[in-house]
Protein backbone atom coordinates (compact mmCIF):
# COMPACT_ATOMS: atom_id res chain seq x y z
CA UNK A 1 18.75 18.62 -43.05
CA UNK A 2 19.87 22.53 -42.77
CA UNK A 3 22.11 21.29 -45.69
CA UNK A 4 18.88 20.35 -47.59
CA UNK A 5 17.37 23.09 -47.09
CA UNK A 6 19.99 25.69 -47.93
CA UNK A 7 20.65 23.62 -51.50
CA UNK A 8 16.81 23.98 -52.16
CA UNK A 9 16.58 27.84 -51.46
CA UNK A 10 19.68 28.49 -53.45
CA UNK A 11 18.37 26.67 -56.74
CA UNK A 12 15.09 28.11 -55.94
CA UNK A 13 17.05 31.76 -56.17
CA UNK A 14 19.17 30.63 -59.34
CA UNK A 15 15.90 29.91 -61.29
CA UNK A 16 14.22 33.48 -60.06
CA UNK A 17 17.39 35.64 -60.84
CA UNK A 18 17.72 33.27 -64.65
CA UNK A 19 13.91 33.81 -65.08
CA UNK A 20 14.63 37.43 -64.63
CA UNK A 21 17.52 37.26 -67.33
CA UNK A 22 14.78 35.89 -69.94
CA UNK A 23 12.98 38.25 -69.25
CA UNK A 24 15.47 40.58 -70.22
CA UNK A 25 16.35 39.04 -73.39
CA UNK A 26 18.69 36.69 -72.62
CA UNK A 27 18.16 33.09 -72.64
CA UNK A 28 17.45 31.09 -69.52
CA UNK A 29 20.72 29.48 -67.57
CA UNK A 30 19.46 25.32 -66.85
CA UNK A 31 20.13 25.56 -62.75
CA UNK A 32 21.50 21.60 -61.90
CA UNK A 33 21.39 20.29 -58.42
CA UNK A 34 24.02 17.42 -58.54
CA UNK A 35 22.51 16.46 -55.16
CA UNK A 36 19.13 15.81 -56.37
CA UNK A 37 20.21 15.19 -59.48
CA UNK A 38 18.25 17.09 -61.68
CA UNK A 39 18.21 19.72 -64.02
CA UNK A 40 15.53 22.28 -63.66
CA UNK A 41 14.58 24.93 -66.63
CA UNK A 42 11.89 27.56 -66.09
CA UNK A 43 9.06 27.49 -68.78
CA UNK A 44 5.18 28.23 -70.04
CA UNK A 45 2.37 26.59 -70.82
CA UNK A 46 2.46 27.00 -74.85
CA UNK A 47 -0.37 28.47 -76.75
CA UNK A 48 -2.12 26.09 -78.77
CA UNK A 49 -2.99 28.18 -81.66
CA UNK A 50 -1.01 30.57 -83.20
CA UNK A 51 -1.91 33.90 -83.78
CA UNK A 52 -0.49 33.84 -87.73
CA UNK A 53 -2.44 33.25 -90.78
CA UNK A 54 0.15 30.33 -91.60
CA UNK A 55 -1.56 28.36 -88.90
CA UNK A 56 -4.93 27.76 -89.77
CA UNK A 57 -5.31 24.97 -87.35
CA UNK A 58 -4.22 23.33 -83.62
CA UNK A 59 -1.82 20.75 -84.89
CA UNK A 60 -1.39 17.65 -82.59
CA UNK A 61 1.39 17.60 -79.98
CA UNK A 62 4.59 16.38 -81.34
CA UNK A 63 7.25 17.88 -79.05
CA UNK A 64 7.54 18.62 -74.96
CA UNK A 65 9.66 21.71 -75.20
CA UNK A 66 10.52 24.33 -77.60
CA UNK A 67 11.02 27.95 -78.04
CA UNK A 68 7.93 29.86 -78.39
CA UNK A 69 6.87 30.95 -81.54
CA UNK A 70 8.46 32.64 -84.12
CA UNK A 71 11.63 31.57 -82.83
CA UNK A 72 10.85 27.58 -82.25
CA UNK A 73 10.00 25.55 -85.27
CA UNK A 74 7.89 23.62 -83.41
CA UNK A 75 6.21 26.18 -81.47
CA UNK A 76 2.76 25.25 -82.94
CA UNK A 77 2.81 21.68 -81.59
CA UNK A 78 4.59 21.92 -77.74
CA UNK A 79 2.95 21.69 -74.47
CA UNK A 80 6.07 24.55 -73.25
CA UNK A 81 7.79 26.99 -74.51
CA UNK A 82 11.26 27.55 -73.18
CA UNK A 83 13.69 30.46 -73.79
CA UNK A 84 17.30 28.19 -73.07
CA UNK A 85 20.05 27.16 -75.17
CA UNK A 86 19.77 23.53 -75.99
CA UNK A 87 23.21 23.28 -75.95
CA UNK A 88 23.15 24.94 -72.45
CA UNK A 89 20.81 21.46 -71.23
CA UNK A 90 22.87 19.27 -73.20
CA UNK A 91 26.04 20.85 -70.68
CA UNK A 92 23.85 20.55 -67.68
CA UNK A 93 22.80 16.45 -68.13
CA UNK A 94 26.65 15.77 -68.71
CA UNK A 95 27.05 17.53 -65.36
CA UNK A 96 24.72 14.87 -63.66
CA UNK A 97 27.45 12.44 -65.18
CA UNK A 98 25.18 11.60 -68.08
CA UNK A 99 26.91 11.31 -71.61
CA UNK A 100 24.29 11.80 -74.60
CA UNK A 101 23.41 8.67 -77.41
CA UNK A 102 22.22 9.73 -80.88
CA UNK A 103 18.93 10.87 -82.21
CA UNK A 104 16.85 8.83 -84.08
CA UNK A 105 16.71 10.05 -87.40
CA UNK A 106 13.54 12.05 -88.50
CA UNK A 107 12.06 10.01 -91.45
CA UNK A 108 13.84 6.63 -90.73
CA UNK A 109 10.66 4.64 -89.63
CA UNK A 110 13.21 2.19 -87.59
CA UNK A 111 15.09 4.77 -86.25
CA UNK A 112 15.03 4.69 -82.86
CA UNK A 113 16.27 7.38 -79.95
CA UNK A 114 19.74 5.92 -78.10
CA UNK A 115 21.41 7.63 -74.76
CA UNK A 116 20.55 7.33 -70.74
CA UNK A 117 17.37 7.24 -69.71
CA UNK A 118 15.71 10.26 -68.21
CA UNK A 119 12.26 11.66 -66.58
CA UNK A 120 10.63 14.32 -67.12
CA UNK A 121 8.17 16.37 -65.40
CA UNK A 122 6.42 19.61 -65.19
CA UNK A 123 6.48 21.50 -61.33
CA UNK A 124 3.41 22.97 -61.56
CA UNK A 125 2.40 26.78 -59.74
CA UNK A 126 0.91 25.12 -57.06
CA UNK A 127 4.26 23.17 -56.01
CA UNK A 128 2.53 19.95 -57.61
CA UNK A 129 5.05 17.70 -59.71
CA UNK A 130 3.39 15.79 -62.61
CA UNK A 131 5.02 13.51 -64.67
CA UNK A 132 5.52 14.62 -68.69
CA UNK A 133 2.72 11.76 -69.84
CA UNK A 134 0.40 13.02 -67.83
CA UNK A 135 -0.03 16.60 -69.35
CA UNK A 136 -1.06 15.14 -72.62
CA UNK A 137 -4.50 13.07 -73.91
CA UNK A 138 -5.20 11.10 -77.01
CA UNK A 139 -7.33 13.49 -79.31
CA UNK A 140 -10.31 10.76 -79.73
CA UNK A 141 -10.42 8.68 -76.05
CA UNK A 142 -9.21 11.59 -73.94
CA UNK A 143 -6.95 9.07 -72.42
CA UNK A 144 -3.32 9.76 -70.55
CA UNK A 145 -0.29 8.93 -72.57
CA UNK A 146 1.11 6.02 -71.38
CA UNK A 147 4.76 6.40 -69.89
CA UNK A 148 7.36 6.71 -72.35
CA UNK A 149 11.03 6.42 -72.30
CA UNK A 150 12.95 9.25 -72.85
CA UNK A 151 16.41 9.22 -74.11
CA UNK A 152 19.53 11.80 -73.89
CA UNK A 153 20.31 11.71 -77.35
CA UNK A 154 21.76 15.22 -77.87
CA UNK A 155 21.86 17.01 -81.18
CA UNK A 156 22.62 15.89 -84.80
CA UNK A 157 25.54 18.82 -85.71
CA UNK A 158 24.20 21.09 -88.68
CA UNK A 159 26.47 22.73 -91.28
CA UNK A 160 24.36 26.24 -91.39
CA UNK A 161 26.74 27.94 -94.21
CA UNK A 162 27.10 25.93 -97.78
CA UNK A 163 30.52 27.86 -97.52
CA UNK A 164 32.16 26.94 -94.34
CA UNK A 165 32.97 23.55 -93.17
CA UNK A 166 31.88 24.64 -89.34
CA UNK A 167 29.41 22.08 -88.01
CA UNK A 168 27.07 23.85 -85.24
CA UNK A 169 24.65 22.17 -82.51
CA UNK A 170 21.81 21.46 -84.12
CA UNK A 171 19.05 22.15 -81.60
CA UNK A 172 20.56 25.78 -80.97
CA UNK A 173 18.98 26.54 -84.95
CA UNK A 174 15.95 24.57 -83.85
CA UNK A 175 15.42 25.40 -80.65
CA UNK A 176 13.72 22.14 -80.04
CA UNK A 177 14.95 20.76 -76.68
CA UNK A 178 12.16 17.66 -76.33
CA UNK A 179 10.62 15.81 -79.26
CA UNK A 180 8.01 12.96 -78.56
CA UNK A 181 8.21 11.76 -82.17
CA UNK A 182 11.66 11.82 -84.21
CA UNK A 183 10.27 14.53 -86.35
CA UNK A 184 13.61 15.86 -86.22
CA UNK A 185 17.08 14.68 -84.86
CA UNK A 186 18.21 18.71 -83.59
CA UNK A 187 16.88 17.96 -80.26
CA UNK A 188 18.28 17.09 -76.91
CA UNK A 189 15.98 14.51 -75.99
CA UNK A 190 13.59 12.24 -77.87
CA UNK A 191 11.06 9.57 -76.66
CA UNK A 192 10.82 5.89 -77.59
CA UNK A 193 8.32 6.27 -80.16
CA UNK A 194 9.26 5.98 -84.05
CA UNK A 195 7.71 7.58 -87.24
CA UNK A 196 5.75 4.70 -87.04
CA UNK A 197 3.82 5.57 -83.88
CA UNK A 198 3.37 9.39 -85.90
CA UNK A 199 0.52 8.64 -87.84
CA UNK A 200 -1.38 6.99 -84.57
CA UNK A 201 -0.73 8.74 -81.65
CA UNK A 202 -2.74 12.27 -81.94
CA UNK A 203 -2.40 13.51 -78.34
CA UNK A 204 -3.69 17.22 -76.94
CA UNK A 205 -2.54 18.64 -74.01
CA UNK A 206 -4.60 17.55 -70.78
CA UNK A 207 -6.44 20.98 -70.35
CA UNK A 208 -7.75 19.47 -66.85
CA UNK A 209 -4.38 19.36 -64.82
CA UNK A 210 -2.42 21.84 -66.76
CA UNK A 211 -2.92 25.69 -65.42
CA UNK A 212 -3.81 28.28 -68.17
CA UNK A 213 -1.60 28.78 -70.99
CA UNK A 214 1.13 31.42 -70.55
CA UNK A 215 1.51 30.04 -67.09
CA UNK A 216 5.32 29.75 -65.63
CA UNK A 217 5.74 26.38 -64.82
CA UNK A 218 9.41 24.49 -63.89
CA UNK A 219 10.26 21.96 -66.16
CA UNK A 220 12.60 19.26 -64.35
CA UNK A 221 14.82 16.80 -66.17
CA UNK A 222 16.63 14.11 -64.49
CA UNK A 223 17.92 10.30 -64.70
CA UNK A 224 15.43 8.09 -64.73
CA UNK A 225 17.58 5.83 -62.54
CA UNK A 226 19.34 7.96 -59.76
């Protein structure tokens, strides 16, 4: 029990002291409890509109996670922003013993996400722990998204210069480290839905149960069967 207890106030302290290093500029350190067996990242409640003249709109939710915006590609369509290294959660999940599958393929309509299965879930400020479908609501019925499967897929490798024959992690150009639809395979983790689903599935985060945007939340990661 004093075990316990000591392991929870020592991740609790790795997250405040990597928290502070973000907000110093440098990217979040994932903190993983092998006990528990999770992998816990600290994050915000994203903006939904962007403050740029390129976004005229708020675009559907298409990804968990990103980096906020300019820096994220997909920081336009999240329900959090995160300031980590993709690669740096990729390291962490293979520390829980977990060894990554492949991205679907962005595009591919078939293409399907392949690697362990994980949950996800967002520790809210007031020590509440929601699961990842429940922060997001269909557009039209205002109904939760259903529980998904998420996958440990890890990055597709990108050749950034024409010039060099250096392949690079993917997700690190990104900086997409959850994507709900295979709208791109540099990601860490994906969901079970296809480009099919796309077109369908219009979901909004669920403005009732999430705190205000900006808000530091925890985002926790771990295998779905422990």
């Amino acid at each position: 029990m004093k075990q316990r207890f000591w392991m929870s106030a020592l991740v609790a302290t790795m997250l405040v002291v990597r928290s502070a290093m973000a907000a110093a500029g440098e990217p979040a350190k994932p903190v993983v409890d092998k006990e528990k067996k999770t992998v816990t990242i600290p994050a915000k409640i994203a903006p939904r509109k962007i403050n740029d003249p390129r976004y005229t709109e708020i675009y559907p939710i298409e990804v968990v996670a990103c980096a906020e915006f300019p820096k994220g590609q997909k920081a336009h369509e999240t329900v959090i922003t995160v300031d980590v290294k993709p690669s740096d959660v990729h390291k962490a999940l293979e520390e829980l013993g977990l060894k990554a599958g492949k991205p679907a393929a962005p595009g591919g309509e078939d293409s399907v996400a392949e690697g362990p299965e994980l949950k996800i879930s967002l520790e809210l400020p007031n020590g509440k722990s929601v699961p990842i479908e429940k922060t997001l609501v269909d557009k039209k019925t205002g109904k939760t998204m259903p529980t998904l499967k998420w996958h440990f897929t890890g990055s597709a490798m990108k050749q950034l210069d024409p010039n060099k024959p250096d392949l690079s992690y993917g997700a690190d150009n990104t900086l997409t480290l959850i994507g709900i639809f295979p709208v791109t395979n540099e990601t860490v983790i994906q969901s079970n839905l296809t480009m099919k689903d796309e077109p369908i599935v219009k979901m909004e985060t669920n403005k009732a149960l999430l705190p205000p945007e900006g808000t530091a939340v925890k985002l926790v990661i771990s295998p779905a069967k422990k």
